[in-house]
N, C-alpha and C. Protein backbone atom coordinates (compact mmCIF):
# COMPACT_ATOMS: atom_id res chain seq x y z
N UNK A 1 71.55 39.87 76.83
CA UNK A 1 72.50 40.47 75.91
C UNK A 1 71.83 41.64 75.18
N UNK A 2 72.69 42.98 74.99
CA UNK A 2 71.65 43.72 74.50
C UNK A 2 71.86 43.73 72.65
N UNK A 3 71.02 44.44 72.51
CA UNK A 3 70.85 44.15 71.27
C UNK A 3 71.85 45.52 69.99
N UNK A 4 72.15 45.16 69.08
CA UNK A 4 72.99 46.10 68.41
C UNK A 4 72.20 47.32 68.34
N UNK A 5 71.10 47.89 67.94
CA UNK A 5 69.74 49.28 68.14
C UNK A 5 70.36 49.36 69.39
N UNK A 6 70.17 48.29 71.05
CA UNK A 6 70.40 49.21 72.20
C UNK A 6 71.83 49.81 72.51
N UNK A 7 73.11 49.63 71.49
CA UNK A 7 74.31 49.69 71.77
C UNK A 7 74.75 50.84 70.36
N UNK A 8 74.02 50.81 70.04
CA UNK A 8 73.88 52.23 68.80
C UNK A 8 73.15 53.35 69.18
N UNK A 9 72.43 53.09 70.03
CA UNK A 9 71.63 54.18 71.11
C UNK A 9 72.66 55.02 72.13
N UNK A 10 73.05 53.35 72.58
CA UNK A 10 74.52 54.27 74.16
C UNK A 10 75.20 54.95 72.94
N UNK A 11 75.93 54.41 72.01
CA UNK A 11 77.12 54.98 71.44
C UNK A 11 76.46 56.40 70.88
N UNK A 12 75.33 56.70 70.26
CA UNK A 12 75.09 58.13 69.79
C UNK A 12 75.06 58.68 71.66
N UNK A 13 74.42 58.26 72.46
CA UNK A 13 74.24 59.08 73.66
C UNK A 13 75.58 59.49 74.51
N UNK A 14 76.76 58.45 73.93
CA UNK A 14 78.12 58.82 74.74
C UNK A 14 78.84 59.91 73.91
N UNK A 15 78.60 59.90 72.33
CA UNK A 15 79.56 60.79 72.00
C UNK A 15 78.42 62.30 71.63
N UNK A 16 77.55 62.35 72.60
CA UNK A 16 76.83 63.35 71.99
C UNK A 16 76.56 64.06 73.99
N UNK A 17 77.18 63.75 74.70
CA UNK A 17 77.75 64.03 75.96
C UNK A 17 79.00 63.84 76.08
N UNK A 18 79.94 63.19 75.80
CA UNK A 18 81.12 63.01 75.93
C UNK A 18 82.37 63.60 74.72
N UNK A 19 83.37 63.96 75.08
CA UNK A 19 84.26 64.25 74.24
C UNK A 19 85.08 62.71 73.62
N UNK A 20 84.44 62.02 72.76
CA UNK A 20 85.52 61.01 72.00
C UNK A 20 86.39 61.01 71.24
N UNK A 21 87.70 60.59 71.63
CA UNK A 21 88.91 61.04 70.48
C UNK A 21 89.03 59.48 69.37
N UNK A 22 88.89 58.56 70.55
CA UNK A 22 89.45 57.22 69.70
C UNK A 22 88.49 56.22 69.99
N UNK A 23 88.14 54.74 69.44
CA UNK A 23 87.80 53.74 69.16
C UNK A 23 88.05 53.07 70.81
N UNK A 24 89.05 53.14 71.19
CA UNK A 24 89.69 52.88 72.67
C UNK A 24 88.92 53.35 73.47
N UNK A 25 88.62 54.69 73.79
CA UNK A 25 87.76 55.36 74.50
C UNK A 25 86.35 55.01 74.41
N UNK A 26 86.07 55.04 73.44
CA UNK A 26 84.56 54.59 73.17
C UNK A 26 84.40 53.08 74.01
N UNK A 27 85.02 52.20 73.49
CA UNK A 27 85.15 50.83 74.20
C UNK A 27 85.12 50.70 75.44
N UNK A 28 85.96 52.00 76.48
CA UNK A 28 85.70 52.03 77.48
C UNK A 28 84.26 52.09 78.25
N UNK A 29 84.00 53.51 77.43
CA UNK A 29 82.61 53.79 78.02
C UNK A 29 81.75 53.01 77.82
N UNK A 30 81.83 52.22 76.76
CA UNK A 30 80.59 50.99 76.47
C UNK A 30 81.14 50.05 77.57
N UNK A 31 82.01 49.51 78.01
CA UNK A 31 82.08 48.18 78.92
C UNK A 31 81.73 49.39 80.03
N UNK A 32 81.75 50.03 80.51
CA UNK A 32 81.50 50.56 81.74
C UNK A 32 79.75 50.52 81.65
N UNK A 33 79.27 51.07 81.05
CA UNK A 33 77.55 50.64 80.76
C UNK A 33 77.68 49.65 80.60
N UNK A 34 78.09 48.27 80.70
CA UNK A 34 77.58 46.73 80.22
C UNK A 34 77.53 46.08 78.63
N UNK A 35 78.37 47.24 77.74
CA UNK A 35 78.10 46.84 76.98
C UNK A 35 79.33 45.62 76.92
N UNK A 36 79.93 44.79 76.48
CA UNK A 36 80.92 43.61 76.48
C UNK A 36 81.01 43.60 74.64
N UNK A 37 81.94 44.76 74.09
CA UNK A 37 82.34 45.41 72.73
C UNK A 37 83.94 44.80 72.86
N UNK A 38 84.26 44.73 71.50
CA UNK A 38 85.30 44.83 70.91
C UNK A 38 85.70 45.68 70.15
N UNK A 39 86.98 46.53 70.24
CA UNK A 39 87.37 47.32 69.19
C UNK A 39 86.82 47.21 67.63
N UNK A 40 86.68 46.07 67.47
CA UNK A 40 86.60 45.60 65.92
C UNK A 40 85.15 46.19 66.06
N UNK A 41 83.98 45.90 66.83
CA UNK A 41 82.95 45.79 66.72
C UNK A 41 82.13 47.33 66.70
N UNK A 42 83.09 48.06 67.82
CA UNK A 42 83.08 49.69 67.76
C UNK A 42 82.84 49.91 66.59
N UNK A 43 84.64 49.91 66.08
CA UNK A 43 84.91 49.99 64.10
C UNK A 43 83.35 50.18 63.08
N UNK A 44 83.26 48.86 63.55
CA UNK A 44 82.14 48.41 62.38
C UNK A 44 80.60 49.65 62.72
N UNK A 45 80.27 49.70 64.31
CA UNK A 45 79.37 50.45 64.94
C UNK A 45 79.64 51.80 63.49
N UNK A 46 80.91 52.60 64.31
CA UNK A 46 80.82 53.50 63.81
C UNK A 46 80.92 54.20 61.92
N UNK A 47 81.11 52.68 61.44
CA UNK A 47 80.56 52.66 60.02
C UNK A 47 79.04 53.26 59.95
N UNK A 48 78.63 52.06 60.58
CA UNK A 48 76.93 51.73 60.47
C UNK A 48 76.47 52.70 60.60
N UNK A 49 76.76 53.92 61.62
CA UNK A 49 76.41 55.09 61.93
C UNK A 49 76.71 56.34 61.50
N UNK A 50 77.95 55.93 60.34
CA UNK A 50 78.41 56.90 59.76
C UNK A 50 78.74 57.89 60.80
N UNK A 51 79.30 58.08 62.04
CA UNK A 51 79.95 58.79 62.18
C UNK A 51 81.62 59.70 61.94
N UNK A 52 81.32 60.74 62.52
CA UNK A 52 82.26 61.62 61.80
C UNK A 52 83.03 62.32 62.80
N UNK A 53 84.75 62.40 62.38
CA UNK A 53 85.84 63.11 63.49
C UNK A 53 85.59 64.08 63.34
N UNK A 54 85.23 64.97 64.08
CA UNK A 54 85.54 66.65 63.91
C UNK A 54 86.58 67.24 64.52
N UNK A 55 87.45 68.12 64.04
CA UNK A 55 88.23 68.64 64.64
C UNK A 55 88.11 69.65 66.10
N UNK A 56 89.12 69.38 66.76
CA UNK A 56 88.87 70.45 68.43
C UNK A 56 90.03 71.54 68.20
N UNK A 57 90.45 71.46 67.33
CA UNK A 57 91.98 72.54 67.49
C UNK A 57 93.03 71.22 67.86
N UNK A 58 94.54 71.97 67.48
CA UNK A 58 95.86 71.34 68.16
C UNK A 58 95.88 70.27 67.51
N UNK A 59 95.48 69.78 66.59
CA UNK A 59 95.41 68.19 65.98
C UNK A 59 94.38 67.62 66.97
N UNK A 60 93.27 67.59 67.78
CA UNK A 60 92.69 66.75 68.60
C UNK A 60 91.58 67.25 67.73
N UNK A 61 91.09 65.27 67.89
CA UNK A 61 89.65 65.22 67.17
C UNK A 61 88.46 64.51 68.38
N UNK A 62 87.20 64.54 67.94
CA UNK A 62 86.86 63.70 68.52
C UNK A 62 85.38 63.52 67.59
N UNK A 63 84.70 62.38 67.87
CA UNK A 63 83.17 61.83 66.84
C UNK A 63 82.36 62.20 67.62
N UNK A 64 81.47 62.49 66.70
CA UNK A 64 80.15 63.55 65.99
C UNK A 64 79.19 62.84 65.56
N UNK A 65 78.14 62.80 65.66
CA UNK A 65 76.81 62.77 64.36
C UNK A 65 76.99 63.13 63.63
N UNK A 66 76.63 62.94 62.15
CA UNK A 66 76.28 63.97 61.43
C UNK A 66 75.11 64.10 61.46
N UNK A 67 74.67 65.41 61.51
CA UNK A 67 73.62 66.23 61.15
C UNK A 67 73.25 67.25 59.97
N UNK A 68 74.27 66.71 58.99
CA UNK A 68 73.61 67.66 57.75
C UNK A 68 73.10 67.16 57.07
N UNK A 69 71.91 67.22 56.46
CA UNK A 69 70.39 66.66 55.92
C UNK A 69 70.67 67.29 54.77
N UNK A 70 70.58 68.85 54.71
CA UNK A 70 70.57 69.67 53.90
C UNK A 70 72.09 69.64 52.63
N UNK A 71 71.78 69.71 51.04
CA UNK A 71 72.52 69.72 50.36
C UNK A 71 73.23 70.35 50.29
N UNK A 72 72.68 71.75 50.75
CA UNK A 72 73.65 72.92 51.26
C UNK A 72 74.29 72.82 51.87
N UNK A 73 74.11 72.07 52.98
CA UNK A 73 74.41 72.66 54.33
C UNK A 73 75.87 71.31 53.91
N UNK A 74 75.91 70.64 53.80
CA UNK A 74 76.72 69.24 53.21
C UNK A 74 77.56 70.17 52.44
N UNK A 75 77.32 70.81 51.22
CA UNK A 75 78.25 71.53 50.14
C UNK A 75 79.07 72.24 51.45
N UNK A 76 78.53 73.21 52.16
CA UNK A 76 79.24 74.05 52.89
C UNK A 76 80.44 73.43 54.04
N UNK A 77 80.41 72.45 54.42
CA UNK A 77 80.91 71.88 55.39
C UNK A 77 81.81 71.00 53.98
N UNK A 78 81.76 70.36 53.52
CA UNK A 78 82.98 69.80 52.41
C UNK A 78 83.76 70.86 52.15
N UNK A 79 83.03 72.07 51.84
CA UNK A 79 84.11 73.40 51.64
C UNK A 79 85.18 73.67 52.65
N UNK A 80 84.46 73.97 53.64
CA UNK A 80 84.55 74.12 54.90
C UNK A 80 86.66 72.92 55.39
N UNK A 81 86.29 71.34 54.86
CA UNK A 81 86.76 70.73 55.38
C UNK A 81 87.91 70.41 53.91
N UNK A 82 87.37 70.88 53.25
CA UNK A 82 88.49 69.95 51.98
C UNK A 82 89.54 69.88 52.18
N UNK A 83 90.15 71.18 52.17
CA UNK A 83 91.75 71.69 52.20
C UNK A 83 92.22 71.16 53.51
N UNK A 84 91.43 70.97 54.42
CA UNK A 84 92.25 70.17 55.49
C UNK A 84 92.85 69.16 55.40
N UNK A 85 91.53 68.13 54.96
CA UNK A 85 91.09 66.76 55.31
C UNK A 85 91.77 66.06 53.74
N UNK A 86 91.34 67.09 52.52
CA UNK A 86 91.81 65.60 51.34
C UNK A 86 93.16 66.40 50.79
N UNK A 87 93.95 65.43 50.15
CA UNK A 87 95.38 65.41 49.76
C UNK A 87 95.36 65.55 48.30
N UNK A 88 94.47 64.67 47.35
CA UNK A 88 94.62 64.40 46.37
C UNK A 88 93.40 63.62 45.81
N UNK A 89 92.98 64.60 44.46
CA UNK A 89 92.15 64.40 44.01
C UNK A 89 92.35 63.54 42.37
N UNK A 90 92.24 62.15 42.02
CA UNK A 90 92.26 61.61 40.71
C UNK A 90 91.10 60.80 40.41
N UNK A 91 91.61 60.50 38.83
CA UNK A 91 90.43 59.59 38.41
C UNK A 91 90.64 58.22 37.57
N UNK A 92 89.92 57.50 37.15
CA UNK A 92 90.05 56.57 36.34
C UNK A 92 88.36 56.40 35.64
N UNK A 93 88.53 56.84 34.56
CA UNK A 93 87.21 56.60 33.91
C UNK A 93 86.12 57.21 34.50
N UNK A 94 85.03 56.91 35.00
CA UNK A 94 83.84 57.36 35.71
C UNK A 94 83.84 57.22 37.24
N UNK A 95 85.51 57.11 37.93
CA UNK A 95 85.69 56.72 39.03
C UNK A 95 86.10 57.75 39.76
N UNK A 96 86.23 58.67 40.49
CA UNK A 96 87.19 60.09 41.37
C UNK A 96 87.23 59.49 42.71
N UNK A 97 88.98 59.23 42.79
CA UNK A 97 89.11 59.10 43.72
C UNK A 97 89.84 59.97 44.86
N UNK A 98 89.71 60.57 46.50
CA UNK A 98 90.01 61.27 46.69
C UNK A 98 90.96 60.50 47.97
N UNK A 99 91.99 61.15 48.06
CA UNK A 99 92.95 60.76 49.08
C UNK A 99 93.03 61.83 50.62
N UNK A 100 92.62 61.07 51.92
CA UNK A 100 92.33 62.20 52.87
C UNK A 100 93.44 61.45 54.17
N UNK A 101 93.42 62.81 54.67
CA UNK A 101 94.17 62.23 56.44
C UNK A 101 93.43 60.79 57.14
N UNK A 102 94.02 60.42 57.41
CA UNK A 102 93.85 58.56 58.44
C UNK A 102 92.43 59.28 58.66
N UNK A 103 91.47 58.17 59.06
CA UNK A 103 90.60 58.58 59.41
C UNK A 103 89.31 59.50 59.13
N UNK A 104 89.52 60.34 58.21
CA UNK A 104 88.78 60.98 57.68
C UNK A 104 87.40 60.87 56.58
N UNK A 105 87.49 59.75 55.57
CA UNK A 105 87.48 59.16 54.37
C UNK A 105 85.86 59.36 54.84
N UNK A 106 85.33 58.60 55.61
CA UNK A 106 84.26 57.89 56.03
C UNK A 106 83.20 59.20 55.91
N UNK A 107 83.82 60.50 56.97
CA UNK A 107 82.90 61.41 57.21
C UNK A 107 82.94 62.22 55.91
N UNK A 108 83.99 62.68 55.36
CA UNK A 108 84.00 63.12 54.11
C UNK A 108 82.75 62.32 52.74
N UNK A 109 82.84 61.15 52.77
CA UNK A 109 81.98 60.63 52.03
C UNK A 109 80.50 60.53 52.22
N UNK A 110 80.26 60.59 53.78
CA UNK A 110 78.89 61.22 53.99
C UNK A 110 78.57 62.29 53.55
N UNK A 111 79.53 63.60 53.76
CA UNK A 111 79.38 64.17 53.16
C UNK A 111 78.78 64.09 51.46
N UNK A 112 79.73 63.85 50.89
CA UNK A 112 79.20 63.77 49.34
C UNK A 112 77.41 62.94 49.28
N UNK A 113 77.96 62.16 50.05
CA UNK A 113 76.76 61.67 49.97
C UNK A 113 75.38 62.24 50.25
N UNK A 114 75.71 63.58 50.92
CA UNK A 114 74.36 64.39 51.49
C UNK A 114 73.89 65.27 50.41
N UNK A 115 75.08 65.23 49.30
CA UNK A 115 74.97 66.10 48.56
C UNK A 115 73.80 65.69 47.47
N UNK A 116 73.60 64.80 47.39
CA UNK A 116 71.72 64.15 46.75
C UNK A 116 72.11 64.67 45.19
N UNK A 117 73.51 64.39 44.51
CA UNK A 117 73.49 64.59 43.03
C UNK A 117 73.50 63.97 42.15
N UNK A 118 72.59 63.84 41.26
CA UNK A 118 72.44 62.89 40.12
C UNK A 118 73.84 62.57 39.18
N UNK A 119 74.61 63.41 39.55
CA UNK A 119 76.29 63.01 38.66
C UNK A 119 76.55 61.90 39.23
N UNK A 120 76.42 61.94 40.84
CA UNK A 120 77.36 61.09 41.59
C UNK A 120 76.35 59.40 42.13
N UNK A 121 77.18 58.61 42.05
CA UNK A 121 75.73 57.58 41.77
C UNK A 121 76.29 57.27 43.57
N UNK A 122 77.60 56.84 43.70
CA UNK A 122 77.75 57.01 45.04
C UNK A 122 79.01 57.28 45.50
N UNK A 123 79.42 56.63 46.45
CA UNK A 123 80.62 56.63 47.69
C UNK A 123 80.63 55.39 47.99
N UNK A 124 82.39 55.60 48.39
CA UNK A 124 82.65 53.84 49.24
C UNK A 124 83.92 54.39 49.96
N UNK A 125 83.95 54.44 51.05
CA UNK A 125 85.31 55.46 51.61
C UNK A 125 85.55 53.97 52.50
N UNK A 126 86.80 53.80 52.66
CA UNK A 126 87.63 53.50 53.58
C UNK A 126 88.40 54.20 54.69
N UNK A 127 89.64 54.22 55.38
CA UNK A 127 90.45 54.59 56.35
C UNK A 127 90.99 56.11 55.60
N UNK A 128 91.36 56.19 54.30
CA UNK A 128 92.35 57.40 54.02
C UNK A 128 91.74 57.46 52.70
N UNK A 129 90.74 56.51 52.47
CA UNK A 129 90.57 57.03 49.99
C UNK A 129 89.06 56.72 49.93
N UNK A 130 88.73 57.57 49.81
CA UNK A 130 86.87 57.51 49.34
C UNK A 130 87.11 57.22 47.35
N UNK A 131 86.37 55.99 46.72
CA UNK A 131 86.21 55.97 46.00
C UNK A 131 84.76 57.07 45.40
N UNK A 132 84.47 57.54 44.25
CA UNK A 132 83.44 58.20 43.80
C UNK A 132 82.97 57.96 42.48
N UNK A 133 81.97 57.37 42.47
CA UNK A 133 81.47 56.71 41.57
C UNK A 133 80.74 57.78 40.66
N UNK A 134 81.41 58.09 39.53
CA UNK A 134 80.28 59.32 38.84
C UNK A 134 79.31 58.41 37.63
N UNK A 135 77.82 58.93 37.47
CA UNK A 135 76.77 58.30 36.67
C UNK A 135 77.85 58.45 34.86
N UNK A 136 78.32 58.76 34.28
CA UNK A 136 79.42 59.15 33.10
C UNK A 136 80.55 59.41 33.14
N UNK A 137 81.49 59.23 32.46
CA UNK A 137 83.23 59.57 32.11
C UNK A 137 83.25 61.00 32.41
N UNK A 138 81.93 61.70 31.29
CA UNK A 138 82.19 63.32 31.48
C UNK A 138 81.94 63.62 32.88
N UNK A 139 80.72 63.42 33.62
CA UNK A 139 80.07 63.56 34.79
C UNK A 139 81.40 63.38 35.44
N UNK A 140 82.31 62.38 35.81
CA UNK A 140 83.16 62.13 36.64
C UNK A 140 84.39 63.52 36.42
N UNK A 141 84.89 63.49 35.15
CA UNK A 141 85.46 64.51 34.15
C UNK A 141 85.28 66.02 35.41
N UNK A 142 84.18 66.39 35.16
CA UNK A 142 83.52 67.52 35.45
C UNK A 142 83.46 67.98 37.30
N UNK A 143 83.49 66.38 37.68
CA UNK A 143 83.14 66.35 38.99
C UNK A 143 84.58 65.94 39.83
N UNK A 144 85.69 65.80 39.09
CA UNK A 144 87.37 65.90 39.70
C UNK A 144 87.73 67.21 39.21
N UNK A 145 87.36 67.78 38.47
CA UNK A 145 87.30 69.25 38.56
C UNK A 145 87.25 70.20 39.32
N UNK A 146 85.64 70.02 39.66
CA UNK A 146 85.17 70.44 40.53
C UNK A 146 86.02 70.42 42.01
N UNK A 147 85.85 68.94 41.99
CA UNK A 147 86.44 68.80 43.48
C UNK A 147 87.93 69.23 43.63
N UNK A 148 88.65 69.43 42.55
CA UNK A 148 90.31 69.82 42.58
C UNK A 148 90.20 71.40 42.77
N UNK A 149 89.53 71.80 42.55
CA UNK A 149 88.74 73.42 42.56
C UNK A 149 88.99 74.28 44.16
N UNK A 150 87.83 72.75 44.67
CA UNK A 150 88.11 72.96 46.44
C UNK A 150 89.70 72.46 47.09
N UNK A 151 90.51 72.14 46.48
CA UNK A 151 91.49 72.25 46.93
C UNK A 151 92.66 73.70 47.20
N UNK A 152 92.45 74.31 46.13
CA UNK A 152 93.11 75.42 45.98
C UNK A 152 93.17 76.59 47.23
C-alpha cells in the first residue's frame, strides 16, 4: 500500500504535467497509477497541499502548486485575483471575512497566508468563505479596508 508522501508526490507530478479541472479527474489518474483514492480522500490531499484553481480562460480552471514564497509576489497575485475570485468583504470584531466563487477560498487564503503579516494572525478558508483572523479590532478594522480597496 503506498504511503500518503508517495500519493502526494503522484498528485504534485500529475497536475504539474497534466491539465486538472476536477477532483474526478484527478481520481482517475491516481487509480490508473495504482493509487486505490477516494474522492473524499483527493479533497482532503488537496487541502494538505494547499493547492490552487487557476484560471484557463472561458470559465475553465484547472490545479496548480503554489509557488509564491515571496510576500510580494503573494500581494501581486491577490491583486491580480480579487475582483474575480471574492464577492464580499465583512467583519465581526477582529474577524474579516471574505466571500469567493465555489472553490476558490482555499487558494485565496494561501495566498494571504504568504503574505507573512503581523496584523493577520491567520486563515481558515473553506469551499466559498475564508475566515481572517486579524492580531486587533483596529488591525482587522484596517485590514477589511484594505481588502474592500481591492475590490473596486
Amino acid at each position: 500500500m503506498a504511503s500518503k508522501e508517495q500519493r502526494h508526490r503522484a498528485i504534485q507530478e500529475v497536475i504539474s504535467n497534466e491539465s486538472i479541472s476536477t477532483q474526478a479527474e484527478l481520481v482517475e489518474r491516481l487509480r490508473a497509477r495504482g493509487y486505490n483514492v477516494t474522492q473524499a480522500t483527493v479533497s482532503r490531499d488537496i487541502n494538505e497541499l494547499r493547492l490552487v484553481r487557476v484560471p484557463l480562460g472561458r470559465g475553465k480552471h484547472k490545479y496548480a502548486l503554489a509557488h509564491l514564497e515571496l510576500a510580494e509576489d503573494a500581494m501581486e497575485e491577490l491583486r491580480r485575483i480579487f475582483q474575480t475570485f471574492v464577492h464580499d468583504v465583512d467583519r465581526g470584531e477582529n474577524v474579516v471575512v471574505l466571500k469567493t466563487t465555489d472553490g476558490h477560498a482555499t487558494g485565496i487564503a494561501l495566498l494571504m497566508d504568504r503574505l507573512r503579516r503581523d496584523d493577520i494572525v491567520g486563515t481558515l478558508a473553506g469551499e466559498d468563505t475564508i475566515m481572517v483572523v486579524g492580531r486587533t479590532v483596529a488591525e482587522a478594522q484596517s485590514l477589511q479596508e484594505e481588502l474592500e480597496g481591492l475590490l473596486a
